[in-house]
PDB file of N, CA and C in Angstrom:
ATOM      1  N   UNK A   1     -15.243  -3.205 -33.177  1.00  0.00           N
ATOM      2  CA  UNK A   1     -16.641  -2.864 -33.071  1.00  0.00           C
ATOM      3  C   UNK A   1     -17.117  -2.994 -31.619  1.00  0.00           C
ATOM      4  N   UNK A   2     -16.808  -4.048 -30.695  1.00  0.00           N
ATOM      5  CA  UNK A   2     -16.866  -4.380 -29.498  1.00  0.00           C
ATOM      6  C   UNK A   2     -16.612  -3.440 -28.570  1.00  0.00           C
ATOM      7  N   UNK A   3     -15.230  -2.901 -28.962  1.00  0.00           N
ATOM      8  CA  UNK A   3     -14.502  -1.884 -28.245  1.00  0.00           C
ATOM      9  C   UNK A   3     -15.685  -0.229 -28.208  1.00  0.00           C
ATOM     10  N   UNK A   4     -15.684   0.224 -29.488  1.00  0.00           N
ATOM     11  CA  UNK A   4     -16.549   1.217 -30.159  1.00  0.00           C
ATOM     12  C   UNK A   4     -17.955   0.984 -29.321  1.00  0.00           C
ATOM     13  N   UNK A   5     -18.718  -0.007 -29.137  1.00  0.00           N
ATOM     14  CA  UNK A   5     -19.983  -0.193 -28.304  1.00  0.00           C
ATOM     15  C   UNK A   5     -19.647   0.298 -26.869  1.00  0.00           C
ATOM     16  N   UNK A   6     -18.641  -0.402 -26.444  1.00  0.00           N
ATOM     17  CA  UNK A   6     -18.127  -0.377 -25.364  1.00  0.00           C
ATOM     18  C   UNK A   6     -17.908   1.008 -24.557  1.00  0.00           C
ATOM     19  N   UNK A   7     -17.365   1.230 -25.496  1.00  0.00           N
ATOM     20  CA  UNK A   7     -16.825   3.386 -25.184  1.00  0.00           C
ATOM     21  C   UNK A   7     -17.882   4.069 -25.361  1.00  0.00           C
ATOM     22  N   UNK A   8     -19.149   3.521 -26.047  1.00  0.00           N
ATOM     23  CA  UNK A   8     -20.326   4.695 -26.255  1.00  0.00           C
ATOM     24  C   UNK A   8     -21.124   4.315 -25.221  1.00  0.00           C
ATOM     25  N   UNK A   9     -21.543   3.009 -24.804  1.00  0.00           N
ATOM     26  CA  UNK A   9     -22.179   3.223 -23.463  1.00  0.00           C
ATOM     27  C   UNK A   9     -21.337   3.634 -22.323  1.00  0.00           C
ATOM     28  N   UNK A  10     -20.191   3.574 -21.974  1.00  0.00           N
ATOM     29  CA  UNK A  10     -19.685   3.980 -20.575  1.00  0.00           C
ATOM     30  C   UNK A  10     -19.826   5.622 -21.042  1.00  0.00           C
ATOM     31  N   UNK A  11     -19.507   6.461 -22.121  1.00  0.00           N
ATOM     32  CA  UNK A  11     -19.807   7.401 -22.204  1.00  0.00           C
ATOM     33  C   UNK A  11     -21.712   8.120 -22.056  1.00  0.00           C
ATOM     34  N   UNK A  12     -22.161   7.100 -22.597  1.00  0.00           N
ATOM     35  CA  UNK A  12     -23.722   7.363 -22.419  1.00  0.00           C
ATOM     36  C   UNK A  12     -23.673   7.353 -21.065  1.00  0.00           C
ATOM     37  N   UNK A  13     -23.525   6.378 -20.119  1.00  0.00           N
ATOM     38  CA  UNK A  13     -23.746   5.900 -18.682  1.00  0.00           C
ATOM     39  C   UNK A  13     -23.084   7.407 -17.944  1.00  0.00           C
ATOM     40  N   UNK A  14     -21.825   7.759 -18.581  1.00  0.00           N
ATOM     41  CA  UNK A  14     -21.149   9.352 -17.786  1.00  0.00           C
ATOM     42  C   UNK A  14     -21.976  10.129 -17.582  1.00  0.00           C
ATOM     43  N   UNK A  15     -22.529  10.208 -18.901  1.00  0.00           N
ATOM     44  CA  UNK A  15     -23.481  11.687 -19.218  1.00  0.00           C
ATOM     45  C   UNK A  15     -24.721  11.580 -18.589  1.00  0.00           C
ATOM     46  N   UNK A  16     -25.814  10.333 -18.696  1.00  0.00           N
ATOM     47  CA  UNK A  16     -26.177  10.018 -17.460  1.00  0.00           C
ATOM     48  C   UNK A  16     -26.170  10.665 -15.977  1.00  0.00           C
ATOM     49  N   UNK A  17     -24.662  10.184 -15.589  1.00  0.00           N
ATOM     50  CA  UNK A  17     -24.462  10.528 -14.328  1.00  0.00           C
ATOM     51  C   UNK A  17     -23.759  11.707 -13.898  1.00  0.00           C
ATOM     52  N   UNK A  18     -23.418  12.062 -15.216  1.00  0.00           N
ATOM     53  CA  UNK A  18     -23.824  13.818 -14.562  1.00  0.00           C
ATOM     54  C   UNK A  18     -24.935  14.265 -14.994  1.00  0.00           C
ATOM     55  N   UNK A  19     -26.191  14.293 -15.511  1.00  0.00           N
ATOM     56  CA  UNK A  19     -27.464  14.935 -15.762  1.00  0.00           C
ATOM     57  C   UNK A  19     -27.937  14.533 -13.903  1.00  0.00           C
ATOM     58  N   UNK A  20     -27.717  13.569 -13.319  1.00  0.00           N
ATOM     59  CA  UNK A  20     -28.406  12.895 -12.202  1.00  0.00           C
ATOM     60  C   UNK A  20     -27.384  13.873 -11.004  1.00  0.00           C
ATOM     61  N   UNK A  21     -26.065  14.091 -11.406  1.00  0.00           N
ATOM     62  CA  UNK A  21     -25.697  14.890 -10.447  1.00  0.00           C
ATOM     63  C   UNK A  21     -25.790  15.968 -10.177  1.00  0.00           C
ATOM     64  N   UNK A  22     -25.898  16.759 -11.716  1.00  0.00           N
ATOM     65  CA  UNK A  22     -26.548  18.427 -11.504  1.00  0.00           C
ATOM     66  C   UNK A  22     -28.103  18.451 -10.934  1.00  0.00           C
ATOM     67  N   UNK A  23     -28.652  17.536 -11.310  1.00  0.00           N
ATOM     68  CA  UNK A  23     -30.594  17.241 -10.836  1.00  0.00           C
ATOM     69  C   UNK A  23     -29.910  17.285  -9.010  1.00  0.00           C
ATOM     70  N   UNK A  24     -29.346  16.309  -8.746  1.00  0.00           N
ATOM     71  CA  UNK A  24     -29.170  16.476  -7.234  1.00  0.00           C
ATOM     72  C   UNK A  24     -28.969  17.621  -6.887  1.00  0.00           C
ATOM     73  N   UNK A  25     -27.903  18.216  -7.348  1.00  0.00           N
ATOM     74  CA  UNK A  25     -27.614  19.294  -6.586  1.00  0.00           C
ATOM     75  C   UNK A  25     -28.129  20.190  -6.084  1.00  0.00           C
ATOM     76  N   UNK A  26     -28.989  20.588  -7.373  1.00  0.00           N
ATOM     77  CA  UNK A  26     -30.075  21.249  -7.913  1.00  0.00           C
ATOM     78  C   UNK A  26     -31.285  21.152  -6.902  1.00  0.00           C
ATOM     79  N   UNK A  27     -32.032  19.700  -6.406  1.00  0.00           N
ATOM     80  CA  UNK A  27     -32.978  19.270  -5.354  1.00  0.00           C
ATOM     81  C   UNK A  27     -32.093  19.776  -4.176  1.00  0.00           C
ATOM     82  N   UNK A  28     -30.827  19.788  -3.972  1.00  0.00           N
ATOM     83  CA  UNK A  28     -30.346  19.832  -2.400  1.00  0.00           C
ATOM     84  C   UNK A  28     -30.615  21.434  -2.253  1.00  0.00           C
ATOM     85  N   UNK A  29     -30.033  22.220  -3.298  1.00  0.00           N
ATOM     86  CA  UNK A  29     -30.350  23.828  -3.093  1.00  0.00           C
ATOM     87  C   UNK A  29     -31.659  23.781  -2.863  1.00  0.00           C
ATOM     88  N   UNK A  30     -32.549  23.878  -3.687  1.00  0.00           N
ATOM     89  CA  UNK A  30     -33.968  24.128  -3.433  1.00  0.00           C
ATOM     90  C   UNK A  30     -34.945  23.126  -2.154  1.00  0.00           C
ATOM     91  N   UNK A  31     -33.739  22.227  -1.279  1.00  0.00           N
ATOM     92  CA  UNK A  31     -34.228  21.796  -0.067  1.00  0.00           C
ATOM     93  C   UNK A  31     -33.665  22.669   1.124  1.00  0.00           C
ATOM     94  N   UNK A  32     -32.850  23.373   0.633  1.00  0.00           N
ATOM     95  CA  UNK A  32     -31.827  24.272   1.427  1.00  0.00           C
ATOM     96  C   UNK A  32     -32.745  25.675   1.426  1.00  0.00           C
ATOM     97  N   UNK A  33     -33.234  26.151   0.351  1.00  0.00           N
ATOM     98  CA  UNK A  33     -33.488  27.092  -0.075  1.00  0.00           C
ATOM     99  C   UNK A  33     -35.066  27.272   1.255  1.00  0.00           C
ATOM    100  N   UNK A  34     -35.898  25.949   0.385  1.00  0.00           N
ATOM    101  CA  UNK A  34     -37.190  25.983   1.457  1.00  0.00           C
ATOM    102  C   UNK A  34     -37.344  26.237   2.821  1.00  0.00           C
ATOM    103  N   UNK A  35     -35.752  25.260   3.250  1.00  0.00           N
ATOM    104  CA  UNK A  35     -35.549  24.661   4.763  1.00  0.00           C
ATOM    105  C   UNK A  35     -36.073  26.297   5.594  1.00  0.00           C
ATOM    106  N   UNK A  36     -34.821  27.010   4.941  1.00  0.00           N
ATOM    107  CA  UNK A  36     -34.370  28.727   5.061  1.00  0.00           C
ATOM    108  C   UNK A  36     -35.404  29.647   5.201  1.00  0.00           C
ATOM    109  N   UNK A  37     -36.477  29.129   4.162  1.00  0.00           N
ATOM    110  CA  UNK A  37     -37.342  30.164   3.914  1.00  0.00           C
ATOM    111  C   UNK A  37     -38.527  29.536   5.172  1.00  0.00           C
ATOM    112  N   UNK A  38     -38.215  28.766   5.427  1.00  0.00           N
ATOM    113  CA  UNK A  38     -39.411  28.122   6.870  1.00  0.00           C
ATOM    114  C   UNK A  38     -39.120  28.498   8.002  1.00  0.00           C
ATOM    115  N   UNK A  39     -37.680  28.543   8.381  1.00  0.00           N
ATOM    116  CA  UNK A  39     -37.023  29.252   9.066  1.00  0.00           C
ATOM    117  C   UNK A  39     -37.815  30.685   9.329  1.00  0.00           C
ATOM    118  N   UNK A  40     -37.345  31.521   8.449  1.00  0.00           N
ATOM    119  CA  UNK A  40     -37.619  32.763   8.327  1.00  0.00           C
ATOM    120  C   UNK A  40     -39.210  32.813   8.309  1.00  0.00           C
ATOM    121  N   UNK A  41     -39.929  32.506   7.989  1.00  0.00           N
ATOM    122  CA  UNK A  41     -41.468  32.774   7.952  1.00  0.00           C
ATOM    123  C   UNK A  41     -41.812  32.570   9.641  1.00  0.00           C
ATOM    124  N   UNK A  42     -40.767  31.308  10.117  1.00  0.00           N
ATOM    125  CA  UNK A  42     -41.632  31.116  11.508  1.00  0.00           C
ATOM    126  C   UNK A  42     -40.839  32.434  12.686  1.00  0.00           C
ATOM    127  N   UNK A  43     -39.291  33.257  12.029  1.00  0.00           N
ATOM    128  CA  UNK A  43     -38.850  34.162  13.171  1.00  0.00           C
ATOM    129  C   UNK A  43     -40.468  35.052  12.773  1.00  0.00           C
ATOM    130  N   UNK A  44     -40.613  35.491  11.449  1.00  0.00           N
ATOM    131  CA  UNK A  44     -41.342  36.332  11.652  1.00  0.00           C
ATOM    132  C   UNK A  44     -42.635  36.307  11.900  1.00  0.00           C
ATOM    133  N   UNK A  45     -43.474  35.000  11.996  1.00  0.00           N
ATOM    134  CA  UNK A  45     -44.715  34.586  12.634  1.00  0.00           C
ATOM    135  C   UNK A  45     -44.656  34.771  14.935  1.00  0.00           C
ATOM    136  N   UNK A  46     -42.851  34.522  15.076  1.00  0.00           N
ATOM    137  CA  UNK A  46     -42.938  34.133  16.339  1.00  0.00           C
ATOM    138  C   UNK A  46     -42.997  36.030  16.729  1.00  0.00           C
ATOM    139  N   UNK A  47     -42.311  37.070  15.963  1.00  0.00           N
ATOM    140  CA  UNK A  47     -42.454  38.098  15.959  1.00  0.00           C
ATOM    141  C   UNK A  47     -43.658  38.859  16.273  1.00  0.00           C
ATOM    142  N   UNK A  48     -44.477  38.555  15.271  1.00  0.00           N
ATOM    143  CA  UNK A  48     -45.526  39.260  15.093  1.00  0.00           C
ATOM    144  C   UNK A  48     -46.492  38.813  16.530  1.00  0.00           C
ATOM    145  N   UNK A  49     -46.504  37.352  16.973  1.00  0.00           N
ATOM    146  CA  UNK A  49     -47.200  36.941  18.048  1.00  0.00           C
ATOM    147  C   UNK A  49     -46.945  37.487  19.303  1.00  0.00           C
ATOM    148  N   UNK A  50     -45.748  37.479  19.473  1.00  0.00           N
ATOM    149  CA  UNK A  50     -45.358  38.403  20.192  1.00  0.00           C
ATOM    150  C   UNK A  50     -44.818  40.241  20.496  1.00  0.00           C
ATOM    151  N   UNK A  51     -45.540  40.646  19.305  1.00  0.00           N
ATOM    152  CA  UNK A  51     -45.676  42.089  19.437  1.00  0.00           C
ATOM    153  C   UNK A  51     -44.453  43.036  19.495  1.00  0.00           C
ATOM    154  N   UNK A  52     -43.364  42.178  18.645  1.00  0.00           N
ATOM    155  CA  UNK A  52     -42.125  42.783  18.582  1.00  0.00           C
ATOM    156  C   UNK A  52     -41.456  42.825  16.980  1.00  0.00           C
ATOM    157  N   UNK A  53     -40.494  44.063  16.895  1.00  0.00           N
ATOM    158  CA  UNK A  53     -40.508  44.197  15.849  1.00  0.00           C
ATOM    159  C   UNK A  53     -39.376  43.208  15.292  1.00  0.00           C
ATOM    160  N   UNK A  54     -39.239  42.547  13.435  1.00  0.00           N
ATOM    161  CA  UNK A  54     -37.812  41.584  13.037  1.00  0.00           C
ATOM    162  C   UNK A  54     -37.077  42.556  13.275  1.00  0.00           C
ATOM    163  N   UNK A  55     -36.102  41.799  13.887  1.00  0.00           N
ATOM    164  CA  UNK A  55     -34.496  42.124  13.887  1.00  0.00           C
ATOM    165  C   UNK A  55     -34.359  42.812  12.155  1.00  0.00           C
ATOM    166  N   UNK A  56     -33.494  43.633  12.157  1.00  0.00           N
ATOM    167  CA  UNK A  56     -32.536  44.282  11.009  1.00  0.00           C
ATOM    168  C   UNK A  56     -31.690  42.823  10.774  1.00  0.00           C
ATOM    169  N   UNK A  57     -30.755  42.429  11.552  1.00  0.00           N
ATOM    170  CA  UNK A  57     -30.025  41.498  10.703  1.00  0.00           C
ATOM    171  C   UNK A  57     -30.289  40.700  10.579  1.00  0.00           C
ATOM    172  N   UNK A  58     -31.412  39.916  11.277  1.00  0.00           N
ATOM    173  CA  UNK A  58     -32.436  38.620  10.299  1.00  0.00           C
ATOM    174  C   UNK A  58     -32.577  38.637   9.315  1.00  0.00           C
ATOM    175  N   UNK A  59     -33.394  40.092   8.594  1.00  0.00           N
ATOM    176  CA  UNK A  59     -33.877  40.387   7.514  1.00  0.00           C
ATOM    177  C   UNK A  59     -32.062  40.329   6.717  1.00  0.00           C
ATOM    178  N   UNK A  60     -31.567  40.958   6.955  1.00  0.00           N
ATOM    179  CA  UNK A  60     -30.251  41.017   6.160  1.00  0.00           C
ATOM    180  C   UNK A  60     -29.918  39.600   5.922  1.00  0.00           C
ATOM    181  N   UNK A  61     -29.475  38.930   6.600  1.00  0.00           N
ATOM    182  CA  UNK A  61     -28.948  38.014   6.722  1.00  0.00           C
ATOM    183  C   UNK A  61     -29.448  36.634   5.850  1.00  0.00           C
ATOM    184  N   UNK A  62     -31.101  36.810   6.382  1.00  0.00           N
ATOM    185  CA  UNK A  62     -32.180  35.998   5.623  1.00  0.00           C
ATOM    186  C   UNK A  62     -31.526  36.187   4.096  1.00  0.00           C
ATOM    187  N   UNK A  63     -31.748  37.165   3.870  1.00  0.00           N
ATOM    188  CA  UNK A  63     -31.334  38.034   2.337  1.00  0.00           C
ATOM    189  C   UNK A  63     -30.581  37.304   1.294  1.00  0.00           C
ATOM    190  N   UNK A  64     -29.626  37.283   2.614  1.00  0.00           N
ATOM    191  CA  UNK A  64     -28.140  37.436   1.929  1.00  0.00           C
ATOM    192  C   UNK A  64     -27.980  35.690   1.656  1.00  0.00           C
ATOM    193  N   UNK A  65     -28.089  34.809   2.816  1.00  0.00           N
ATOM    194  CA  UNK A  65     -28.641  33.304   2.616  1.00  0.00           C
ATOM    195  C   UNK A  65     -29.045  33.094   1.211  1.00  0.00           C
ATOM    196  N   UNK A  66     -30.459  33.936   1.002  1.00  0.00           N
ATOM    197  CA  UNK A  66     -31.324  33.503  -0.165  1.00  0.00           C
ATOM    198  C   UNK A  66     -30.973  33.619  -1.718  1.00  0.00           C
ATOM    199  N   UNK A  67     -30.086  34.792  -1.631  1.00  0.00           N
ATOM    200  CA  UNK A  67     -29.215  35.065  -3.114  1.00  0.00           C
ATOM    201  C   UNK A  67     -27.874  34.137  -3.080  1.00  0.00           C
ATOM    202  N   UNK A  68     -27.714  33.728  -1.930  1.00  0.00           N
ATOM    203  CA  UNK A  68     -25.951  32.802  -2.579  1.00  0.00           C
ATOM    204  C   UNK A  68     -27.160  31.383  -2.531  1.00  0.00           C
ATOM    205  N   UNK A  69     -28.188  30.978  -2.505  1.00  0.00           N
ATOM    206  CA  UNK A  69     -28.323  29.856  -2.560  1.00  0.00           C
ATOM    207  C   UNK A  69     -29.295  29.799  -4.159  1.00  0.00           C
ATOM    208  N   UNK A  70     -30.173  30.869  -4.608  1.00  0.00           N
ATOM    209  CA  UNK A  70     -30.478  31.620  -5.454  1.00  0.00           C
ATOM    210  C   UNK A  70     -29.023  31.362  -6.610  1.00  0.00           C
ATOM    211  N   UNK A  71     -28.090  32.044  -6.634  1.00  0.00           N
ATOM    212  CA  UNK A  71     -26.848  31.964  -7.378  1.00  0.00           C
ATOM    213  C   UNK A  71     -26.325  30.620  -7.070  1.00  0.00           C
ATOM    214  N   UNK A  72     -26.382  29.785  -6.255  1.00  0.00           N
ATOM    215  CA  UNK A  72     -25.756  28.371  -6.528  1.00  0.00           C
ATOM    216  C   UNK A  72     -26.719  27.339  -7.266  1.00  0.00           C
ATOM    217  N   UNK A  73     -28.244  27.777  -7.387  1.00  0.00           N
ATOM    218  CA  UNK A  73     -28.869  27.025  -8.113  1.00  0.00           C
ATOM    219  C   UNK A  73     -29.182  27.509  -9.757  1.00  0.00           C
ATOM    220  N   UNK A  74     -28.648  28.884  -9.516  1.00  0.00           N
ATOM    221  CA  UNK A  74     -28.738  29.160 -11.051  1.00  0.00           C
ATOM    222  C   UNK A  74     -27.416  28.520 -11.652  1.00  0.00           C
ATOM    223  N   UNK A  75     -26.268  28.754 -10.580  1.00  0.00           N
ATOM    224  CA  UNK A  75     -25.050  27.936 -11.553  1.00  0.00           C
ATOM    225  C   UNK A  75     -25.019  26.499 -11.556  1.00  0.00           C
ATOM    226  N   UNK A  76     -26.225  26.127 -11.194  1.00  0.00           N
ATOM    227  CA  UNK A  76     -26.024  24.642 -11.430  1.00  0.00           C
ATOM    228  C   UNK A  76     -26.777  24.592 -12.390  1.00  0.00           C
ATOM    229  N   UNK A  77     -27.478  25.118 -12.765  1.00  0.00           N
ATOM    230  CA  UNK A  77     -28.775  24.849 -13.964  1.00  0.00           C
ATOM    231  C   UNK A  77     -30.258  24.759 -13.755  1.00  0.00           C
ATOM    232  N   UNK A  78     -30.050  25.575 -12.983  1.00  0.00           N
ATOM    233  CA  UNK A  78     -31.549  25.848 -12.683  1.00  0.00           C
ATOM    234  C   UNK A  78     -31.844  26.567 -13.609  1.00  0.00           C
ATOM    235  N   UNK A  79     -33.167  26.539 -13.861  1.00  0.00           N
ATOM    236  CA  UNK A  79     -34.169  27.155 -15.017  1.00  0.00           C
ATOM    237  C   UNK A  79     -34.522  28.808 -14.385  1.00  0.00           C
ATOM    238  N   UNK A  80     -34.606  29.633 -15.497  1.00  0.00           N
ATOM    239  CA  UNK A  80     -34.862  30.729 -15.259  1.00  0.00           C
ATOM    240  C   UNK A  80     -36.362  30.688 -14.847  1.00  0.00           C
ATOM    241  N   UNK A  81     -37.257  29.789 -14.927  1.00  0.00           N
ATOM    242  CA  UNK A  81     -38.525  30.221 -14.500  1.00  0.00           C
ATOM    243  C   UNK A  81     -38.578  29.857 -13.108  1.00  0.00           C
ATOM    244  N   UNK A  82     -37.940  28.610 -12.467  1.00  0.00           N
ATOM    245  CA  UNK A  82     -38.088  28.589 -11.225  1.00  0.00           C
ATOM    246  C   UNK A  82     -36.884  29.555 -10.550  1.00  0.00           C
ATOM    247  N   UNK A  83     -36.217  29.993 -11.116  1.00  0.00           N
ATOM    248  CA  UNK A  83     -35.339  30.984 -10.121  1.00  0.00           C
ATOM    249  C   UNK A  83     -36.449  32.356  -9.936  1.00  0.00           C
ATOM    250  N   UNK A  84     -37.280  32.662 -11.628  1.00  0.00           N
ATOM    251  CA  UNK A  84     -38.316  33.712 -11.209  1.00  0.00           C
ATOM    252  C   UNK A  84     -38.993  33.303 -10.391  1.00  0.00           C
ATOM    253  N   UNK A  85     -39.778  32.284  -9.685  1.00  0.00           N
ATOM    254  CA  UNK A  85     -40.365  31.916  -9.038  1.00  0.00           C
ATOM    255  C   UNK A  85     -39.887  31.542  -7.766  1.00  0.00           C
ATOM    256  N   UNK A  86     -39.072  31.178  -7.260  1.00  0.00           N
ATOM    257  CA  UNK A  86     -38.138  31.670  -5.859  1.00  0.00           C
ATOM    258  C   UNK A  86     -38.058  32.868  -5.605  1.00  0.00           C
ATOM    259  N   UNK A  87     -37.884  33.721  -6.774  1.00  0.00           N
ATOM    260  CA  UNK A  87     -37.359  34.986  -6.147  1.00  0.00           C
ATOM    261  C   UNK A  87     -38.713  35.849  -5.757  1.00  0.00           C
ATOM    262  N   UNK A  88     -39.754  35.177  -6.229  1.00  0.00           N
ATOM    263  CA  UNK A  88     -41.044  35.849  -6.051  1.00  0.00           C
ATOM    264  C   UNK A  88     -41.508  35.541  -4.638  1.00  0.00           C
ATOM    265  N   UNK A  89     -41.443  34.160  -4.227  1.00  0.00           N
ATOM    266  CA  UNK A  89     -41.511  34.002  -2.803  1.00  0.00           C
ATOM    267  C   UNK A  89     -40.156  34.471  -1.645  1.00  0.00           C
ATOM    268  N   UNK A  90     -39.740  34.408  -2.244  1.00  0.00           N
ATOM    269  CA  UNK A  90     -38.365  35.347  -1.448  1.00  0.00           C
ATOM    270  C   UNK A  90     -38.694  37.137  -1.081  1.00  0.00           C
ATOM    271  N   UNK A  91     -39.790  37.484  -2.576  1.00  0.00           N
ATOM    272  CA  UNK A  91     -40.191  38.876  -2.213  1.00  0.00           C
ATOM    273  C   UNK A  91     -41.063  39.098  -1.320  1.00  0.00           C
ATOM    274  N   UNK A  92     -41.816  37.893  -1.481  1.00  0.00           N
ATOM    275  CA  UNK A  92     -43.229  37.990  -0.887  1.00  0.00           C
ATOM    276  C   UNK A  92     -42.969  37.589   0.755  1.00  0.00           C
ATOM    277  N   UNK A  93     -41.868  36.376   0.926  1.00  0.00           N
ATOM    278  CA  UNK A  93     -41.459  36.873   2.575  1.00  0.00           C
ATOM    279  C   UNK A  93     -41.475  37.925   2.821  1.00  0.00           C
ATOM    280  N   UNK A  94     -39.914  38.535   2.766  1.00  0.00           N
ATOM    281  CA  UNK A  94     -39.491  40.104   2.314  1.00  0.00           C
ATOM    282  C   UNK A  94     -40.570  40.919   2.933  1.00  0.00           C
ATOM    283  N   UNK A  95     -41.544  41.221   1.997  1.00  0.00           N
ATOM    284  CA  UNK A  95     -42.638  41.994   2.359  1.00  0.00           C
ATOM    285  C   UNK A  95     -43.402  41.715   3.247  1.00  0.00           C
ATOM    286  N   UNK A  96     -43.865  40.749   3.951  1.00  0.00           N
ATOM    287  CA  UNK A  96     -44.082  40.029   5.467  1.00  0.00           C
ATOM    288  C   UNK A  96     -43.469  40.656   6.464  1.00  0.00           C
ATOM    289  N   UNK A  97     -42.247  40.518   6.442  1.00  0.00           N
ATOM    290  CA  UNK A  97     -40.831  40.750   7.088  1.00  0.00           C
ATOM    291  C   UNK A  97     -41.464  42.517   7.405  1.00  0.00           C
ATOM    292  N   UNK A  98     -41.182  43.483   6.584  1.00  0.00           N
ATOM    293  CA  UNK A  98     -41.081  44.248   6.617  1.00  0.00           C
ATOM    294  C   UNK A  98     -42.894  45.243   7.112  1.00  0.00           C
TER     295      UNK A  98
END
């Protein structure tokens, strides 16, 4: 019986610590994700101040950043409503940008 207690909390305590490791991961993308998108708001704020047009491969590049980090937080378990909701501010740069 000792044993049986024994094996269900170190198993409880596992599961635990992976719910806490996908949650991390999960916070590190979407600190990655923001970092990126601050980035990009300020090339194209320093742009516009200065009366020149974004680079083509900023915009690409920005892009391309935002969907593999986009796809690493959906395969971790990110929720479909905040991936809709990234991808909405991702458009709404985007359209800044452009």
């Amino acid at each position: 019986m000792v044993g049986g207690s024994s094996f269900y909390l170190l198993r409880s305590h596992l599961l635990k610590s992976d719910v806490i490791s996908k949650q991390s991961k999960q916070i590190e993308l979407v600190e990655a994700l923001g970092s990126r998108l601050q980035s990009f708001t300020a090339e194209i704020q320093m742009a516009q101040l200065q009366g020149r047009p974004i680079p083509d491969f900023l915009l690409k590049s920005s892009v391309t950043d935002f969907e593999k980090l986009l796809t690493l937080y959906e395969k971790s378990g990110g929720t479909r409503e905040n991936i809709h909701e990234m991808q909405q501010i991702i458009a709404d740069a985007r359209g800044l940008a452009e």
